[in-house]
C-alpha atoms as a PDB file:
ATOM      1  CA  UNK A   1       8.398-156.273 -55.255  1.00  0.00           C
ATOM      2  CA  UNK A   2      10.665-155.995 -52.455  1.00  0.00           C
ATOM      3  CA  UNK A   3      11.289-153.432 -50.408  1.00  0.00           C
ATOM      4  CA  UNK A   4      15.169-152.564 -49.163  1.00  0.00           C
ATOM      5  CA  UNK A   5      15.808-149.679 -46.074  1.00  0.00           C
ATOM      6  CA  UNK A   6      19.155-147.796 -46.438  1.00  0.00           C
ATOM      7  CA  UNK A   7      21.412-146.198 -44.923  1.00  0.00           C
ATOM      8  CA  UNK A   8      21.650-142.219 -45.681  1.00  0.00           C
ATOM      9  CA  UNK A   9      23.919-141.111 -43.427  1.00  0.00           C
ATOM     10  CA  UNK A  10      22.881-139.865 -39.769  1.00  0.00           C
ATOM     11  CA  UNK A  11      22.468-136.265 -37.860  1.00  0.00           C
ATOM     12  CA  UNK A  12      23.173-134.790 -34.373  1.00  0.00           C
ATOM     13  CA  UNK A  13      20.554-132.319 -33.875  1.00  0.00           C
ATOM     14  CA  UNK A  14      18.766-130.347 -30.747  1.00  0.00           C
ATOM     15  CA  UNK A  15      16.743-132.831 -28.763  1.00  0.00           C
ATOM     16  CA  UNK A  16      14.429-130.187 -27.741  1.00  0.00           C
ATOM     17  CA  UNK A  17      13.429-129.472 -31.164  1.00  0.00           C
ATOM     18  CA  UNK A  18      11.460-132.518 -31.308  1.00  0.00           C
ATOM     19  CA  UNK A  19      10.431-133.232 -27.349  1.00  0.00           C
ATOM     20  CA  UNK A  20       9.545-130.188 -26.107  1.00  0.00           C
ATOM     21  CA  UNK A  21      10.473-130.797 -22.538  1.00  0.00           C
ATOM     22  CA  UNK A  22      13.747-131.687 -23.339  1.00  0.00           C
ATOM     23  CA  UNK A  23      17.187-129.845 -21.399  1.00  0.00           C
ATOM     24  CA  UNK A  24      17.983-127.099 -23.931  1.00  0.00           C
ATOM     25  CA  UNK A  25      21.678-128.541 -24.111  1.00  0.00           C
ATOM     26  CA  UNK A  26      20.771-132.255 -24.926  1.00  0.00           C
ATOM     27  CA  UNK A  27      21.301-133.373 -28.298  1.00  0.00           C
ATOM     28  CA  UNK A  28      19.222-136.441 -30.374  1.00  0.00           C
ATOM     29  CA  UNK A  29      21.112-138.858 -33.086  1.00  0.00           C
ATOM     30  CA  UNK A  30      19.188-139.140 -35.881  1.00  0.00           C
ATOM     31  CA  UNK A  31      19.442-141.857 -38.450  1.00  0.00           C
ATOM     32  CA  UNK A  32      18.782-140.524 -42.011  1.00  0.00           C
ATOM     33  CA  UNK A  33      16.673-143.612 -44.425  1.00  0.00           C
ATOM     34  CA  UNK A  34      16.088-143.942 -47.807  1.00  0.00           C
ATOM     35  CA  UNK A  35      14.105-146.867 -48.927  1.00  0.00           C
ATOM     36  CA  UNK A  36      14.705-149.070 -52.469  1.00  0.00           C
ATOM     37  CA  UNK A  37      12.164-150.367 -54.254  1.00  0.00           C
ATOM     38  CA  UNK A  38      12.763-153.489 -56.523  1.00  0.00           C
ATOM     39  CA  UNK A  39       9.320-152.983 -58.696  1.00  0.00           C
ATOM     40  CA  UNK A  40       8.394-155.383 -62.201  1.00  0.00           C
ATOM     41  CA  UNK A  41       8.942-152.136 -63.703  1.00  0.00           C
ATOM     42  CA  UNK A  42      11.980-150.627 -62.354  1.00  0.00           C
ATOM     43  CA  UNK A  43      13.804-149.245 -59.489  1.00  0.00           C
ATOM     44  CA  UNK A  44      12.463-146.364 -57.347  1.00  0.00           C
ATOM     45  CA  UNK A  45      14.108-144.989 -54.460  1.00  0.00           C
ATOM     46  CA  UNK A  46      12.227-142.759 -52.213  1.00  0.00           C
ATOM     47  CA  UNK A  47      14.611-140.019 -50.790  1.00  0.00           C
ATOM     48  CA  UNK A  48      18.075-139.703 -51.246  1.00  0.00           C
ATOM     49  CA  UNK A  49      19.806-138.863 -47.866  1.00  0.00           C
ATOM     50  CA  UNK A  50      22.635-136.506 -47.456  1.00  0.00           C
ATOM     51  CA  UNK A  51      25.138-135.839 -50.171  1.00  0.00           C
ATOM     52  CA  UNK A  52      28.520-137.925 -49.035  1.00  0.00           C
ATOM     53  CA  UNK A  53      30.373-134.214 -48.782  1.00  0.00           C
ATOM     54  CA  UNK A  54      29.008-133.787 -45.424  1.00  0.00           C
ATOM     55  CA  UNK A  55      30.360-136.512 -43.844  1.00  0.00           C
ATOM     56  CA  UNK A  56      33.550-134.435 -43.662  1.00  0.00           C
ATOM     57  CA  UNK A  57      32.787-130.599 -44.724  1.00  0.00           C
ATOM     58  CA  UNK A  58      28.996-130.283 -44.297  1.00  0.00           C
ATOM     59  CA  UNK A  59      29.223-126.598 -44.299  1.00  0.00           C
ATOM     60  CA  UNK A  60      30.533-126.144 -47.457  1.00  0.00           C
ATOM     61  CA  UNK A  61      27.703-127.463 -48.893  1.00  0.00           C
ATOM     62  CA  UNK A  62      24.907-126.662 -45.981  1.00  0.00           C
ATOM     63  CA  UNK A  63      26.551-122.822 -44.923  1.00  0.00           C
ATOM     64  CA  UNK A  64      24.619-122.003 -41.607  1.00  0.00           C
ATOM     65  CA  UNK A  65      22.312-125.102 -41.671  1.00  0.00           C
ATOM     66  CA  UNK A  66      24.928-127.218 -40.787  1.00  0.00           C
ATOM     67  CA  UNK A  67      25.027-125.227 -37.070  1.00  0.00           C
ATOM     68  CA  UNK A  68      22.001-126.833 -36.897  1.00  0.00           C
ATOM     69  CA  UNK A  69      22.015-130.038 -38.726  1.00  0.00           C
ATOM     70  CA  UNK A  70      25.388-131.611 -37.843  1.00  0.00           C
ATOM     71  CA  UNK A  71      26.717-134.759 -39.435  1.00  0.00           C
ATOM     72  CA  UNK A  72      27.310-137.094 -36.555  1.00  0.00           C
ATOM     73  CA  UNK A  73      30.851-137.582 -36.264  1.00  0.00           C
ATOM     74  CA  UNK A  74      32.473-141.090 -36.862  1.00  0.00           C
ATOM     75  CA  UNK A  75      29.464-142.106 -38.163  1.00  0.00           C
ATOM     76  CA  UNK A  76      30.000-142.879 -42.804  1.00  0.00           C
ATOM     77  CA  UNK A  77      26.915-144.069 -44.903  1.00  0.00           C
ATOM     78  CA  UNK A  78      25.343-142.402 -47.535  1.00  0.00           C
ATOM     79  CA  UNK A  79      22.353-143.933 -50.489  1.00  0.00           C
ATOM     80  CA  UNK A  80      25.328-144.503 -52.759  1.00  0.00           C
ATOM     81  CA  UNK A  81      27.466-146.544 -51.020  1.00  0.00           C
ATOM     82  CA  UNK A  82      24.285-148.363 -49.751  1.00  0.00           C
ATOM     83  CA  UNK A  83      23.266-149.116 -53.323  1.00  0.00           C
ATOM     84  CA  UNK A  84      26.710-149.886 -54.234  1.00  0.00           C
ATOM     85  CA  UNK A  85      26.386-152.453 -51.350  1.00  0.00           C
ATOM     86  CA  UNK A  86      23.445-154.426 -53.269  1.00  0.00           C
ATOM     87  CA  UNK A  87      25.293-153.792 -56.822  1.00  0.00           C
ATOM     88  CA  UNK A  88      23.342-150.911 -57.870  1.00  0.00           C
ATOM     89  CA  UNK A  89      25.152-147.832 -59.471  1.00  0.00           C
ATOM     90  CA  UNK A  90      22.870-144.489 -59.381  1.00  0.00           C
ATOM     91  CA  UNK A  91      21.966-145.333 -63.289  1.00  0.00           C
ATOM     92  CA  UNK A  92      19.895-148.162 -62.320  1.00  0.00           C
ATOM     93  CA  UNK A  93      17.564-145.951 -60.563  1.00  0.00           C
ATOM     94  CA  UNK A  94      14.811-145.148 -62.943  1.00  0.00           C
ATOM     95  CA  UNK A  95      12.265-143.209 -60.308  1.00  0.00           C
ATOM     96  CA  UNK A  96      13.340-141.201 -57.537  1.00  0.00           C
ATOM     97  CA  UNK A  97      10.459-139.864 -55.133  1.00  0.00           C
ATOM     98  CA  UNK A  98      11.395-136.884 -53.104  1.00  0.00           C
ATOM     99  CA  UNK A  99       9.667-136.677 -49.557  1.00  0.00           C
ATOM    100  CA  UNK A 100      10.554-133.369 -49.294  1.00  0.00           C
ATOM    101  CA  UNK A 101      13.529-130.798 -50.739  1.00  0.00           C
ATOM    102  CA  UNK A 102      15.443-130.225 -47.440  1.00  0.00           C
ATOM    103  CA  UNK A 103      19.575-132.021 -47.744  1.00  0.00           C
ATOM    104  CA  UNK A 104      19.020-134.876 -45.665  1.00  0.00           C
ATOM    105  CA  UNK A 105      16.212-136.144 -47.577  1.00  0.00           C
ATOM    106  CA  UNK A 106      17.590-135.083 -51.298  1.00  0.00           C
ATOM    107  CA  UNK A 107      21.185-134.648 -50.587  1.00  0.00           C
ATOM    108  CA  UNK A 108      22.192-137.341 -53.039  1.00  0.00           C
ATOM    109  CA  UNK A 109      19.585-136.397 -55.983  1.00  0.00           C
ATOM    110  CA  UNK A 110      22.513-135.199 -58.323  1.00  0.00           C
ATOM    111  CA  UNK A 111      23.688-138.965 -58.880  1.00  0.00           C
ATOM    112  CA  UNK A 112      20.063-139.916 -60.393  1.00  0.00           C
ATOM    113  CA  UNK A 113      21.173-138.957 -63.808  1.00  0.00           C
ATOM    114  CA  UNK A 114      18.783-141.677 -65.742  1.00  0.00           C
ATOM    115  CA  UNK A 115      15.917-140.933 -63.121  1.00  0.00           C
ATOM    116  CA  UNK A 116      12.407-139.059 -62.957  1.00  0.00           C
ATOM    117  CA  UNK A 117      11.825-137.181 -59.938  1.00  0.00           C
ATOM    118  CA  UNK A 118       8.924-137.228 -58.450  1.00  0.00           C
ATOM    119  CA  UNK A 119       7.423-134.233 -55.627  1.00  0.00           C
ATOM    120  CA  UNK A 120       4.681-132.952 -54.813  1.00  0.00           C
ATOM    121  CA  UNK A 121       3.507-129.916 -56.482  1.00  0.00           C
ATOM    122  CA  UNK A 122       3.164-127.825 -52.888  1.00  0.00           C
ATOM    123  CA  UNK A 123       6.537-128.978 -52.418  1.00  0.00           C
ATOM    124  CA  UNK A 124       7.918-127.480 -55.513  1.00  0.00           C
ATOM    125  CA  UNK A 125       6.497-124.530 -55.169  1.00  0.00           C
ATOM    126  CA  UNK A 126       7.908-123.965 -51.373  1.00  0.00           C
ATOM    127  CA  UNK A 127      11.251-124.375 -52.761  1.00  0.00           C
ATOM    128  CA  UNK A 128      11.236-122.211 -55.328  1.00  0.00           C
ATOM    129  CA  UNK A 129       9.887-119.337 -53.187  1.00  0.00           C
ATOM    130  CA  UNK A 130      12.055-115.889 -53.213  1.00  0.00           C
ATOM    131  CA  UNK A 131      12.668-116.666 -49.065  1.00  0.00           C
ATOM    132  CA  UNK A 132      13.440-120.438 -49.763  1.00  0.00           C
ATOM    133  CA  UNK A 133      16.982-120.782 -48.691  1.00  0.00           C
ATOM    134  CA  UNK A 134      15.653-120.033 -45.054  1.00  0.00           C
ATOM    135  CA  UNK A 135      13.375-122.746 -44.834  1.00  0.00           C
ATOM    136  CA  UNK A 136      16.264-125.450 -45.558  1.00  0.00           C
ATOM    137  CA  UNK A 137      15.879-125.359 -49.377  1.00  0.00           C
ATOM    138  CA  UNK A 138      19.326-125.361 -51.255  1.00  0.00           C
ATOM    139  CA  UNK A 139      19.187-125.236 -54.713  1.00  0.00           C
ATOM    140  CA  UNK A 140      22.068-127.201 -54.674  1.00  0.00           C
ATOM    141  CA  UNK A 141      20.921-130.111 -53.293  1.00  0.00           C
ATOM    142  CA  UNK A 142      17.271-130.176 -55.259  1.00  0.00           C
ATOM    143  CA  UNK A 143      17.386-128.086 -58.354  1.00  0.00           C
ATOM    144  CA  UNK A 144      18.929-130.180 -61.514  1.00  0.00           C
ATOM    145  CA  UNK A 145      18.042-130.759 -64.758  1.00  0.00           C
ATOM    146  CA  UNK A 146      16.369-134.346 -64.413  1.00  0.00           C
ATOM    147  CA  UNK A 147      12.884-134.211 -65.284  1.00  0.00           C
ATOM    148  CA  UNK A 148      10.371-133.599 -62.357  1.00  0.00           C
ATOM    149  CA  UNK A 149       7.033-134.243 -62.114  1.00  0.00           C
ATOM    150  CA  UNK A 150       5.167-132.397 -59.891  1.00  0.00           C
ATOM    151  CA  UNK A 151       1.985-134.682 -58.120  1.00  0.00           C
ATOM    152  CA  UNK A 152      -0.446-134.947 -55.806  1.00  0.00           C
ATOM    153  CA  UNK A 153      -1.988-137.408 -53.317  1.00  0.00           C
ATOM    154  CA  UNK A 154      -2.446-140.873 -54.066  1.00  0.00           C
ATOM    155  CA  UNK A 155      -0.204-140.473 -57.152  1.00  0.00           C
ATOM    156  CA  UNK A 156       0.306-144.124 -58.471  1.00  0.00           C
ATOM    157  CA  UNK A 157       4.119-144.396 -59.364  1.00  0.00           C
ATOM    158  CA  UNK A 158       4.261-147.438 -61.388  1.00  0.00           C
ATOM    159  CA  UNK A 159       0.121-147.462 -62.485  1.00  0.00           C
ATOM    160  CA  UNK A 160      -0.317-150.719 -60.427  1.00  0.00           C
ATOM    161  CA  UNK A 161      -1.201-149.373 -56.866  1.00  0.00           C
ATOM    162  CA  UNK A 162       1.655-150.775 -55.392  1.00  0.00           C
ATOM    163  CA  UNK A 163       3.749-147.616 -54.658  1.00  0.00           C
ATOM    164  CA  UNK A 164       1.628-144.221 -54.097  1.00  0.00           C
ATOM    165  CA  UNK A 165       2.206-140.846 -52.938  1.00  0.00           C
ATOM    166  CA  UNK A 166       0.603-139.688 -49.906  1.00  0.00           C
ATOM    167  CA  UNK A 167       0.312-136.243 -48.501  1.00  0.00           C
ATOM    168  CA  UNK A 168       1.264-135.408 -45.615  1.00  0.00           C
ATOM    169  CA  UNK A 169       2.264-131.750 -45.112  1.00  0.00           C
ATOM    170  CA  UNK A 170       2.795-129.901 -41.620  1.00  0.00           C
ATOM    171  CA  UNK A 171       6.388-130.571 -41.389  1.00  0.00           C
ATOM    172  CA  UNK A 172       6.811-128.596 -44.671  1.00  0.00           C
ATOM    173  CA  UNK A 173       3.785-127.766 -46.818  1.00  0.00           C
ATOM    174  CA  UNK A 174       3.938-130.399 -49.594  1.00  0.00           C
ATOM    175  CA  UNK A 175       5.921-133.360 -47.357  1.00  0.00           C
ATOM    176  CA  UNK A 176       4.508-136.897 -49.345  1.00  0.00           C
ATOM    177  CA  UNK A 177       4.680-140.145 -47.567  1.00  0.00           C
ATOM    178  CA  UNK A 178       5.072-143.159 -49.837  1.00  0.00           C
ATOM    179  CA  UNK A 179       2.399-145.862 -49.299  1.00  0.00           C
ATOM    180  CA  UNK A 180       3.681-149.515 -50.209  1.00  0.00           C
ATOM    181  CA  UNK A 181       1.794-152.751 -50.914  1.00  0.00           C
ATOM    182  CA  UNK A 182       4.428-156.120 -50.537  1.00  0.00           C
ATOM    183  CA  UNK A 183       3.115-159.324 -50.894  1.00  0.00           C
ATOM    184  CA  UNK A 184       4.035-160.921 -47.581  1.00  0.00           C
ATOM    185  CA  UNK A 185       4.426-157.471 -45.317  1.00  0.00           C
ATOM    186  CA  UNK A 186       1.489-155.891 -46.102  1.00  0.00           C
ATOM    187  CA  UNK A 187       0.882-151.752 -46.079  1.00  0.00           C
ATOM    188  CA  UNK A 188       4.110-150.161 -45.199  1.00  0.00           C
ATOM    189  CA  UNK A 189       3.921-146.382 -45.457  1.00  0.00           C
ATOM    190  CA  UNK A 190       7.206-144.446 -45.290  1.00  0.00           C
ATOM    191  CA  UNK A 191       6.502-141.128 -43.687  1.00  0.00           C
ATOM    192  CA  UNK A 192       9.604-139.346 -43.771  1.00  0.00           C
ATOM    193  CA  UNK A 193       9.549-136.059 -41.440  1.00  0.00           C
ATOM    194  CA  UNK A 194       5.866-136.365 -41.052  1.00  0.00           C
ATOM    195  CA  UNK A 195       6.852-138.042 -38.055  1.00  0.00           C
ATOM    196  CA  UNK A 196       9.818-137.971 -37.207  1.00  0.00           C
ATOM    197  CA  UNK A 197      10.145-139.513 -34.117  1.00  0.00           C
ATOM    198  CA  UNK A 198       7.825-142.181 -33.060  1.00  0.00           C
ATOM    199  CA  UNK A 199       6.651-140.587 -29.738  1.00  0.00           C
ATOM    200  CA  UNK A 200       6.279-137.498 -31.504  1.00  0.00           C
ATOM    201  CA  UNK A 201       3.114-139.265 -33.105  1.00  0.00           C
ATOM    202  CA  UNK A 202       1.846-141.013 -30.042  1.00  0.00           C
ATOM    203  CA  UNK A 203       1.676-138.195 -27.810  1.00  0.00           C
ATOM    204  CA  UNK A 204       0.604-135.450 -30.814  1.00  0.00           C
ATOM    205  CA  UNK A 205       4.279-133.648 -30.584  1.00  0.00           C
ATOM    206  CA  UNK A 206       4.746-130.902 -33.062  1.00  0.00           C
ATOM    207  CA  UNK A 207       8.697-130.144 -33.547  1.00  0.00           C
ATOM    208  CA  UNK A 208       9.980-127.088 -33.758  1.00  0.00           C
ATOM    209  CA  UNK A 209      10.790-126.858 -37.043  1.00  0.00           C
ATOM    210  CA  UNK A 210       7.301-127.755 -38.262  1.00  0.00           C
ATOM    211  CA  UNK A 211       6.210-124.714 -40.555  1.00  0.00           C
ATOM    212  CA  UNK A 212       2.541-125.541 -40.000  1.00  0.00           C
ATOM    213  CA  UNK A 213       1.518-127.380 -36.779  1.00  0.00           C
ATOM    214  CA  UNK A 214      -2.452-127.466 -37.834  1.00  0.00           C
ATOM    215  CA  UNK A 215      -1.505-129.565 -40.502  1.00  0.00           C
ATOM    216  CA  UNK A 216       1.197-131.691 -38.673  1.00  0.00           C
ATOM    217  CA  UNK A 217      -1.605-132.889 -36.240  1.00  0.00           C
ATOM    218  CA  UNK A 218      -3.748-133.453 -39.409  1.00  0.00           C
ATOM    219  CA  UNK A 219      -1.159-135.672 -41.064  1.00  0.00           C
ATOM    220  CA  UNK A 220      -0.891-137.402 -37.526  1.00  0.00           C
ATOM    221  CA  UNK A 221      -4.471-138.392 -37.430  1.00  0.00           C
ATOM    222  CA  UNK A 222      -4.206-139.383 -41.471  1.00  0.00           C
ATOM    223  CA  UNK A 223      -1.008-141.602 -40.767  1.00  0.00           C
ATOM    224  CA  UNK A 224      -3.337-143.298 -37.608  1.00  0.00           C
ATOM    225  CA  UNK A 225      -5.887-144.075 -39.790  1.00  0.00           C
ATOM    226  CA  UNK A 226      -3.293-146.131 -42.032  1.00  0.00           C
ATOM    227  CA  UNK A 227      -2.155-147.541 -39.078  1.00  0.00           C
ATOM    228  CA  UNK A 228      -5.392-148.872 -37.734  1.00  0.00           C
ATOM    229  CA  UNK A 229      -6.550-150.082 -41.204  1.00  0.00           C
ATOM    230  CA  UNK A 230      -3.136-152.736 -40.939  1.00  0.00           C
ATOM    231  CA  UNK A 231      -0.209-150.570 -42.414  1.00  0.00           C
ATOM    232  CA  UNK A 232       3.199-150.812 -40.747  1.00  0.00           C
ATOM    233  CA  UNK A 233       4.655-147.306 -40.323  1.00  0.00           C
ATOM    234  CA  UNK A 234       8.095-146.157 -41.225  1.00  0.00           C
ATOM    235  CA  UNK A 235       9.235-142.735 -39.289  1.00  0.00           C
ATOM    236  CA  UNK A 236      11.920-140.262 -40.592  1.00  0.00           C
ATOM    237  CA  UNK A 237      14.517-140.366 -37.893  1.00  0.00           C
ATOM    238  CA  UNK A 238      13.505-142.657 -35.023  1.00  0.00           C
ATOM    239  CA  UNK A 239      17.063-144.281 -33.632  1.00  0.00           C
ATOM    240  CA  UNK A 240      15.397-147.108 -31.952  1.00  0.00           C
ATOM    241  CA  UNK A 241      12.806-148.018 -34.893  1.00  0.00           C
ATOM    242  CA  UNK A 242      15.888-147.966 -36.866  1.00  0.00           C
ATOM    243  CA  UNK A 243      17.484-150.412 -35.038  1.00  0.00           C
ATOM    244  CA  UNK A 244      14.833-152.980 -35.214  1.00  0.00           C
ATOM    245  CA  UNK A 245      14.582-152.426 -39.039  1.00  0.00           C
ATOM    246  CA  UNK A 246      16.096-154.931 -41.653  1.00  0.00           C
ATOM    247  CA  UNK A 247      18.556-153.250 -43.339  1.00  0.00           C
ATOM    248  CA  UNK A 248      20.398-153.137 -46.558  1.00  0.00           C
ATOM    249  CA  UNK A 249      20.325-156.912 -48.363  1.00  0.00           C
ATOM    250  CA  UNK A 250      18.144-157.892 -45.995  1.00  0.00           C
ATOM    251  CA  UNK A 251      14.698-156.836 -47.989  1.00  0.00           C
ATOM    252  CA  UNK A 252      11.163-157.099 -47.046  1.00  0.00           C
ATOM    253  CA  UNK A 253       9.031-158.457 -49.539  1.00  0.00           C
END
């Protein structure tokens, strides 16, 4: 199995919504991942990024969210043209596990047309809540008529242990990681906003926009244990992790 990091498209945001003694006028770039897996069994693709639209009219798709969540300007990439990149049209995707429902993590779920959608069941059910929309849940970007299987923790995606769902909720309430076994890497578990900046989990930062810091800081201690039993951690947003990642073609296996 190999493993392939892509590009999803990148964010300016509030620096102060993740470092809480940050100037209130100081902004953060944040990278937006996906990750590809090549399995025996198929192709799964855990999160989709941001839906290409945004790169040049994010609030017709986002409305008010994209005051807050603003395409970086100048920068293009999106999961499509990063699968397009290793010869992959959205077809060949036959799993696609969902982090979590908010646009920069499912923007591109639309395009999945032969896929089944994984999230977890907490997940689901936060996004279909009457007060959804103001938690960062657009139906647009999540709700289509793939099927969906709602899951739990330590859900086994291909029913070989390789690939499993972990949960890790805080940053929303049913946030899955995905744990990965490769052959020559070892444990890699993806995280998405669980953490999304690195320091956030070294010095126990809860952002802002974390609808239940309790669980965050349960979720940190969960993703340390990983950590100290050998697994390599992937963060959601972290510029400089980013940059020392292998990206695109250039797969870990």
């Amino acid at each position: 199995m190999k493993m392939h990091i892509l590009n999803g498209g990148r964010l300016t945001m509030r620096r102060r919504i993740y470092v809480p003694d940050a100037d209130k006028a100081e902004t953060i770039e944040l990278p937006v991942i996906a990750a590809l897996f090549r399995h025996p069994g198929g192709n799964v693709l855990f999160d989709t990024g941001c839906h290409p639209s945004v790169e040049t009219d994010a609030a017709a798709r986002w409305g008010k969210l994209a005051n807050v969540m603003v395409p970086t300007p100048g920068h293009s990439g999106n999961v499509i043209a990063s699968l397009a990149a290793l010869g992959l049209a959205p077809d060949a995707i036959d799993v696609v596990v969902n982090s979590h429902f908010h646009p920069d993590h499912c923007g591109c779920n639309e395009f999945f047309r032969n896929a089944r959608f994984l999230v977890h069941h907490d997940e689901l059910a936060a996004a279909r809540a009457p007060n959804a929309e103001a938690f960062g849940y657009l139906p647009v970007e999540w709700d289509h008529p793939m099927p969906m299987d709602a899951v739990g923790d330590g859900h086994d995606v291909m029913g070989d242990g390789r690939l499993a769902t972990v949960h890790l909720p805080g940053h929303t309430p049913g946030l899955m990681g995905l744990r990965a076994e490769l052959r020559e890497t070892g444990t890699v578990l993806l995280v998405s906003d669980a953490v999304s900046l690195r320091r956030n989990l070294d010095h126990d930062e809860v952002p802002k926009n974390a609808v239940d810091p309790a669980a965050l800081l349960a979720s940190y201690a969960k993703i340390r244990a990983f950590e100290a039993a050998g697994a390599r951690i992937i963060c959601g947003h972290d510029a400089e992790e980013v940059a020392g990642l292998r990206m695109g073609e250039a797969a870990y296996e």
